[in-house]
N, C-alpha and C. Protein backbone atom coordinates (compact mmCIF):
# COMPACT_ATOMS: atom_id res chain seq x y z
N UNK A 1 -101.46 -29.72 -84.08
CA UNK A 1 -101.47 -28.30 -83.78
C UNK A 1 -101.45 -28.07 -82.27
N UNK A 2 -102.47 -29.21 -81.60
CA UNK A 2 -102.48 -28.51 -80.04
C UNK A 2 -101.03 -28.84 -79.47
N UNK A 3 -100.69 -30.55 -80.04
CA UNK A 3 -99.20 -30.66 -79.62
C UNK A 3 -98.00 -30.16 -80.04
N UNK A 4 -98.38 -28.95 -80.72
CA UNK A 4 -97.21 -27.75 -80.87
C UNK A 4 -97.37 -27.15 -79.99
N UNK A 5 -98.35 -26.53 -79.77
CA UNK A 5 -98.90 -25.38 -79.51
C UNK A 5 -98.52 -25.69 -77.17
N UNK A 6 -98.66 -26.71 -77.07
CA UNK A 6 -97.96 -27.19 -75.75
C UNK A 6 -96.60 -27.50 -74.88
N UNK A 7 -96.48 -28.28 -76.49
CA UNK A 7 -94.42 -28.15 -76.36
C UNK A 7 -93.90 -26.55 -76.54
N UNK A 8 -94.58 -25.66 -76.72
CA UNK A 8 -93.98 -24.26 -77.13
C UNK A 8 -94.33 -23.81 -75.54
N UNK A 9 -95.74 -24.03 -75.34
CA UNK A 9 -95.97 -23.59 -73.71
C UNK A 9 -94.61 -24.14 -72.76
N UNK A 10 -94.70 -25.40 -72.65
CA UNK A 10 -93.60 -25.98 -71.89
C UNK A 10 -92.13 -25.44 -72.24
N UNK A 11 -91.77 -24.84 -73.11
CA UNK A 11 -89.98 -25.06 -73.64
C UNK A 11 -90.34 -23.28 -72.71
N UNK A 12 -91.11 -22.70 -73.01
CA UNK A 12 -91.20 -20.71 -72.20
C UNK A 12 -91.19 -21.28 -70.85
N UNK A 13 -92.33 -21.89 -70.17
CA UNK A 13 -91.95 -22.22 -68.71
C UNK A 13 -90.87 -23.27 -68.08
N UNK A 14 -90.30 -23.53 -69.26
CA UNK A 14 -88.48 -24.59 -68.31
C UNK A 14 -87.76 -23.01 -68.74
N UNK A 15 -87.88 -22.01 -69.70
CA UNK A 15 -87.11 -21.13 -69.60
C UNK A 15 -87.65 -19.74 -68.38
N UNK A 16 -88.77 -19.73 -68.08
CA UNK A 16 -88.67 -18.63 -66.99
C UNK A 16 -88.71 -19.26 -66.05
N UNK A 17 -88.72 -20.26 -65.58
CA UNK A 17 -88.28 -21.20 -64.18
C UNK A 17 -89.88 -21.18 -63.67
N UNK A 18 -89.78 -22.01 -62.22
CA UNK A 18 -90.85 -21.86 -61.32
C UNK A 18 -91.68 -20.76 -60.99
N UNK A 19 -93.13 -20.89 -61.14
CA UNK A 19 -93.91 -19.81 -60.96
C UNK A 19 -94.07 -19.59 -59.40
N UNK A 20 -94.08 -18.40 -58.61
CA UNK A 20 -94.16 -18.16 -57.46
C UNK A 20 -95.85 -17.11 -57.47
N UNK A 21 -96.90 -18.01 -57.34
CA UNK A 21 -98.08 -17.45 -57.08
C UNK A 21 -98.55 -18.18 -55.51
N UNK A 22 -99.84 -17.41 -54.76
CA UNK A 22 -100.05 -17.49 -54.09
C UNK A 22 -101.70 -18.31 -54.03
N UNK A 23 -102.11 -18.44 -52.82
CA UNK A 23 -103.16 -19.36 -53.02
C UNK A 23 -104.45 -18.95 -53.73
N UNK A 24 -104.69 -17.78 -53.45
CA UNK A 24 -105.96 -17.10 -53.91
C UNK A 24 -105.88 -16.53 -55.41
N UNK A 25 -104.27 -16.47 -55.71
CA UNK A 25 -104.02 -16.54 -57.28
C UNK A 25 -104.45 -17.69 -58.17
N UNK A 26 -103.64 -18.86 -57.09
CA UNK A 26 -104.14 -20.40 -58.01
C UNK A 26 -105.60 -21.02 -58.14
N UNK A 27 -106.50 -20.35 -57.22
CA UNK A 27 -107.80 -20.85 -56.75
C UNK A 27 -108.34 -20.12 -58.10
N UNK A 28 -108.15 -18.40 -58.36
CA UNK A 28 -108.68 -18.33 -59.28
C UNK A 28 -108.71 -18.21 -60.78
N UNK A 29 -106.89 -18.72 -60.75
CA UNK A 29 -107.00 -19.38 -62.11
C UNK A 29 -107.66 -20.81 -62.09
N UNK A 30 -107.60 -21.65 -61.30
CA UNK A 30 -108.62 -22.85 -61.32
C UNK A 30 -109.92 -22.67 -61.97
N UNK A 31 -110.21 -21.83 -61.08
CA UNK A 31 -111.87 -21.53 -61.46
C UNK A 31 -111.75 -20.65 -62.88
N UNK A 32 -111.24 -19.66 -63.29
CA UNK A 32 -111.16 -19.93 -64.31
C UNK A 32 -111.03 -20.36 -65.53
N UNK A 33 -110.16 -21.91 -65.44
CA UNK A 33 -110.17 -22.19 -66.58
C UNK A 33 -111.71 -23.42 -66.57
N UNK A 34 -112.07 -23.83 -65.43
CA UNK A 34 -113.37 -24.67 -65.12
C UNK A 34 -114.55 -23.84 -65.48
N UNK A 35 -114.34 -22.77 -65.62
CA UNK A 35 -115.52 -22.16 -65.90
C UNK A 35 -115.39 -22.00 -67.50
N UNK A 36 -114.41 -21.74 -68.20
CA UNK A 36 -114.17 -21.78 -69.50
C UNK A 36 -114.49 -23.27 -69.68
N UNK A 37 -113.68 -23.99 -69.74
CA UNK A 37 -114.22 -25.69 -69.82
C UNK A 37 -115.71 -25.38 -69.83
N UNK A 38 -116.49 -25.43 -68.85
CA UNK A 38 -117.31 -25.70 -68.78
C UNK A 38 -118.33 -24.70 -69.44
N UNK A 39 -118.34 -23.62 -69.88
CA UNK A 39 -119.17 -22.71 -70.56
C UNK A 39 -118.95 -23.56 -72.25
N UNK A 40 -117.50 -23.65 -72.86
CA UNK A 40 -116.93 -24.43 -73.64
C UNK A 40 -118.14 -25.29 -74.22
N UNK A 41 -117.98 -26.27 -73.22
CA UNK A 41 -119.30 -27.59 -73.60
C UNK A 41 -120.52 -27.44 -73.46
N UNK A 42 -120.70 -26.85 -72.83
CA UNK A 42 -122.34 -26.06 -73.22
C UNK A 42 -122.96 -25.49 -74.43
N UNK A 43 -121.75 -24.76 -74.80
CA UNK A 43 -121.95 -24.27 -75.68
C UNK A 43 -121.92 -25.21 -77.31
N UNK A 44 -120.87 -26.09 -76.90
CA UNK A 44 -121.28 -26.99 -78.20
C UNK A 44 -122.59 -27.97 -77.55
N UNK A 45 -122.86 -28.21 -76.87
CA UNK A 45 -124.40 -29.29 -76.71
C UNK A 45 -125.52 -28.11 -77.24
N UNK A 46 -125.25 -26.63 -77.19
CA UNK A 46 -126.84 -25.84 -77.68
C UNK A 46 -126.73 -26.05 -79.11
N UNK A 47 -125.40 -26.01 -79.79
CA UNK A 47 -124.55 -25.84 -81.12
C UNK A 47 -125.59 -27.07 -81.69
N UNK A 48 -125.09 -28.29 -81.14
CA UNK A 48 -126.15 -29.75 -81.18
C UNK A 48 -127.35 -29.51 -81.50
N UNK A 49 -128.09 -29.15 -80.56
CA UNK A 49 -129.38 -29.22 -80.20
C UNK A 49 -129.81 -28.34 -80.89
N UNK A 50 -129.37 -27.15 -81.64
CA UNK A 50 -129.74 -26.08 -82.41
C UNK A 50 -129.78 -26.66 -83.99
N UNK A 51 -128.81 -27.28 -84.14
CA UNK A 51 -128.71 -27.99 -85.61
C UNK A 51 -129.95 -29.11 -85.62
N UNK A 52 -130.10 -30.15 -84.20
CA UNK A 52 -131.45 -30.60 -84.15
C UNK A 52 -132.77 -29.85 -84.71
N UNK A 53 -132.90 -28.75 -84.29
CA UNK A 53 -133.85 -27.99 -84.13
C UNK A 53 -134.32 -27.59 -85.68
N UNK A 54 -133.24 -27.62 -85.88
CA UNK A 54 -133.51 -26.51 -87.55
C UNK A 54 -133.30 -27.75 -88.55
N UNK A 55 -133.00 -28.81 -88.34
CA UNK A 55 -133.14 -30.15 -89.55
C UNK A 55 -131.87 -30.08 -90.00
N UNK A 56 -130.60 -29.62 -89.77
CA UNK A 56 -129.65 -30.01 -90.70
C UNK A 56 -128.63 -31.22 -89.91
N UNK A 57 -128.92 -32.11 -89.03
CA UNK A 57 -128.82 -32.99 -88.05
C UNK A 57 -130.04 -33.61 -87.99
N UNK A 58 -129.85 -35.44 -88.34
CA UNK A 58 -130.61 -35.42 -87.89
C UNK A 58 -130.88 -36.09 -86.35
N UNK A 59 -132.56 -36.17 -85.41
CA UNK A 59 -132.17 -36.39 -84.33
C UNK A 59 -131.38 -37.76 -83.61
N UNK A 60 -130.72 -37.60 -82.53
CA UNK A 60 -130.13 -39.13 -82.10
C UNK A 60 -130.73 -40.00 -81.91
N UNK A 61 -130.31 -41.24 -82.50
CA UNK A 61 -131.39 -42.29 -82.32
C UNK A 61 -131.40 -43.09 -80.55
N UNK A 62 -132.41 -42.82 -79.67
CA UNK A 62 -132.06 -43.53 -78.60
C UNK A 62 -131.29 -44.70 -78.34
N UNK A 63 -130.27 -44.83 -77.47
CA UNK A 63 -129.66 -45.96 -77.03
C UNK A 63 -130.55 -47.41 -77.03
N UNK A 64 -130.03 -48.61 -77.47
CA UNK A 64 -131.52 -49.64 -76.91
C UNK A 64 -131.25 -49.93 -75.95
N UNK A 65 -132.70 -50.62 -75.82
CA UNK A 65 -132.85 -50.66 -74.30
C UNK A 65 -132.69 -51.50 -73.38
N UNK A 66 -131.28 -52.24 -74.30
CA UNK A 66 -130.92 -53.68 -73.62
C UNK A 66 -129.35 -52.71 -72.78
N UNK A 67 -128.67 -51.88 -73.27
CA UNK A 67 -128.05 -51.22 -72.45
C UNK A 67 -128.14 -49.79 -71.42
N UNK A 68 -129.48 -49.57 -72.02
CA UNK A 68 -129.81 -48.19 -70.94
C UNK A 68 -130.69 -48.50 -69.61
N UNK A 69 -130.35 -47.52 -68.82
CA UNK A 69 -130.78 -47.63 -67.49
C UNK A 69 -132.53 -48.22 -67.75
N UNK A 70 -132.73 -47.77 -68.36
CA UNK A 70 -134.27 -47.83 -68.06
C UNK A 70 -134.45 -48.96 -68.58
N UNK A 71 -133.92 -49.53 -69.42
CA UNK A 71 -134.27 -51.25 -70.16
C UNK A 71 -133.63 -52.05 -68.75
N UNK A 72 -132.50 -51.70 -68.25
CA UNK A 72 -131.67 -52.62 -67.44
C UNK A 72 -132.87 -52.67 -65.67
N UNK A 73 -133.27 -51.15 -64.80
CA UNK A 73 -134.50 -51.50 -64.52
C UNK A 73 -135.29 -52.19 -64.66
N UNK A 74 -136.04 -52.03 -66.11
CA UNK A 74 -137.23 -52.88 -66.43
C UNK A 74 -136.66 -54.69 -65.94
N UNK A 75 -135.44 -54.58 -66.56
CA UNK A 75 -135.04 -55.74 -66.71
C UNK A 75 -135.12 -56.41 -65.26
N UNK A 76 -134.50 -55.69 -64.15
CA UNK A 76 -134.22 -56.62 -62.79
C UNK A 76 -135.76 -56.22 -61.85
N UNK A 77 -136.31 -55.53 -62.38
CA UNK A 77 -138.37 -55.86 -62.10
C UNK A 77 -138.74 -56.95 -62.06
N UNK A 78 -138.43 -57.39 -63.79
CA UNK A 78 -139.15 -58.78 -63.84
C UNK A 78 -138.53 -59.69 -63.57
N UNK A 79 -136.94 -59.58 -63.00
CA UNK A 79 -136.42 -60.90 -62.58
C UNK A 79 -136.74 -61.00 -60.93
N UNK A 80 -136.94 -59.62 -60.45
CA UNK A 80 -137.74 -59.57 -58.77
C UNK A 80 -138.90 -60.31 -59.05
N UNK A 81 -139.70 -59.76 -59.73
CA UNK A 81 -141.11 -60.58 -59.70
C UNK A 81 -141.25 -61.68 -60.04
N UNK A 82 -140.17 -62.27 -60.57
CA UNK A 82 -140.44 -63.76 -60.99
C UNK A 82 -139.79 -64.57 -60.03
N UNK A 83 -139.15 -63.91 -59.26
CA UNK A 83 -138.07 -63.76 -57.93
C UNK A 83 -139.28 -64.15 -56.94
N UNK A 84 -140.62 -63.33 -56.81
CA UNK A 84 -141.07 -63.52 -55.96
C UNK A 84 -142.61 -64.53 -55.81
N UNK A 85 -142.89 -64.67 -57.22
CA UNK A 85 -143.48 -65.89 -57.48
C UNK A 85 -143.01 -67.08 -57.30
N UNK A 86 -141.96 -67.52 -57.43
CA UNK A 86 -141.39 -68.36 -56.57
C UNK A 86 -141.35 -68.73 -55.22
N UNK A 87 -140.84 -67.42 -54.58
CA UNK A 87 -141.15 -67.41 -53.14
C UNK A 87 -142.35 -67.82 -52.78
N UNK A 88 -143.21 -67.22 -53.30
CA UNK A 88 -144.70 -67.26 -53.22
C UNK A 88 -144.77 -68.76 -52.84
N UNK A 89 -145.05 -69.05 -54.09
CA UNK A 89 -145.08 -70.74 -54.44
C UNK A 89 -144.68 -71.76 -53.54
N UNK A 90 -143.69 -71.39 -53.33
CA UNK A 90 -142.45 -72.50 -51.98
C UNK A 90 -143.27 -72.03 -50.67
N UNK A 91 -143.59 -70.99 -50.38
CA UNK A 91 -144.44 -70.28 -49.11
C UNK A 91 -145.85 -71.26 -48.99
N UNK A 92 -146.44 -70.95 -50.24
CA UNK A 92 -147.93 -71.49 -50.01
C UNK A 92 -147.66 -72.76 -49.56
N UNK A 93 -146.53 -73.52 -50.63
CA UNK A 93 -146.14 -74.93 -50.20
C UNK A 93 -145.91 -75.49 -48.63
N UNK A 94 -145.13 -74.74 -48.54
CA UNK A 94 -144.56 -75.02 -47.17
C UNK A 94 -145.98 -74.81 -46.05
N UNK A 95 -146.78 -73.92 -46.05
CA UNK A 95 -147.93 -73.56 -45.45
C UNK A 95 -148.61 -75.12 -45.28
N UNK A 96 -149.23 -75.63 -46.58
CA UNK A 96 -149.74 -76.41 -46.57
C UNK A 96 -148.92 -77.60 -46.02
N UNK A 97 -148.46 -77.64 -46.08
CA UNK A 97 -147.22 -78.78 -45.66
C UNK A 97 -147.25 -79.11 -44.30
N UNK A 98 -146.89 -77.45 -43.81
CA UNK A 98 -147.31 -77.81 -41.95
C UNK A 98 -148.43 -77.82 -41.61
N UNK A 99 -149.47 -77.60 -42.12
CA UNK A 99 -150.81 -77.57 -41.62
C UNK A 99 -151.39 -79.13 -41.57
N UNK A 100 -150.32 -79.85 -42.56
CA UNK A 100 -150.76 -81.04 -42.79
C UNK A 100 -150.46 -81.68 -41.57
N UNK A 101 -148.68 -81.58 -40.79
CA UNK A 101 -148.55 -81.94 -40.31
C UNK A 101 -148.95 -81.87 -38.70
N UNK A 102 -149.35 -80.68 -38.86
CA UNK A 102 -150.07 -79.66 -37.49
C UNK A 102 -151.39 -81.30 -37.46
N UNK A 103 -152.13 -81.55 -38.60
CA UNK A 103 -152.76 -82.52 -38.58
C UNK A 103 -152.52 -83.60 -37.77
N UNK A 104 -151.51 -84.10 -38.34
CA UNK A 104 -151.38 -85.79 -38.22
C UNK A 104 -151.34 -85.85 -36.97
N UNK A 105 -149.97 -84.47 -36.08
CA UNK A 105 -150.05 -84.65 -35.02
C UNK A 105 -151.04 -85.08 -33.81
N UNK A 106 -151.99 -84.24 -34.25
CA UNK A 106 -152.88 -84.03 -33.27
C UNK A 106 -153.81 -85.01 -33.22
């Protein structure tokens, strides 16, 4: 239907030729049709969230949390912190290490 409904748009504008509008014409058909778009999808996410509301939907089950931001976070936390127990470890090492040798020297 829409790809009728486009080829019919297109076959009227190859027959009235090139449109001659000006800038403040095109700016606000822009914004008009972005504002349609965008009122558009709003309006189906309340459509959503309204069918949520009243039980005939039921709600979305969260993403897990091996692909959402907040699992993938959690995730590179504990690979920092285990990141830095290490460091740790090799640090204390090394500490003791020269202190030993701070020793012998002397």
């Amino acid at each position: 239907k829409d790809i009728r409904i486009q080829e019919e748009r297109e076959r009227k504008a190859q027959l009235r030729g090139p449109l001659k509008i000006n800038r403040d014409e095109a700016a606000i058909k822009i914004q008009k049709l972005w504002r349609g778009f965008y009122q558009r999808k709003e309006v189906v996410e309340m459509r959503a969230q309204e069918l949520v509301f009243l039980g005939m939907v039921p709600t979305p089950k969260p993403q897990s949390q091996k692909h959402s931001v907040i699992g993938q976070s959690k995730k590179t936390q504990e690979k920092r912190r285990l990141t830095q127990q290490q460091y740790g470890k090799e640090y204390q090492e090394a500490l003791v290490s020269v202190k030993e040798k701070l020793a012998e020297t002397e």
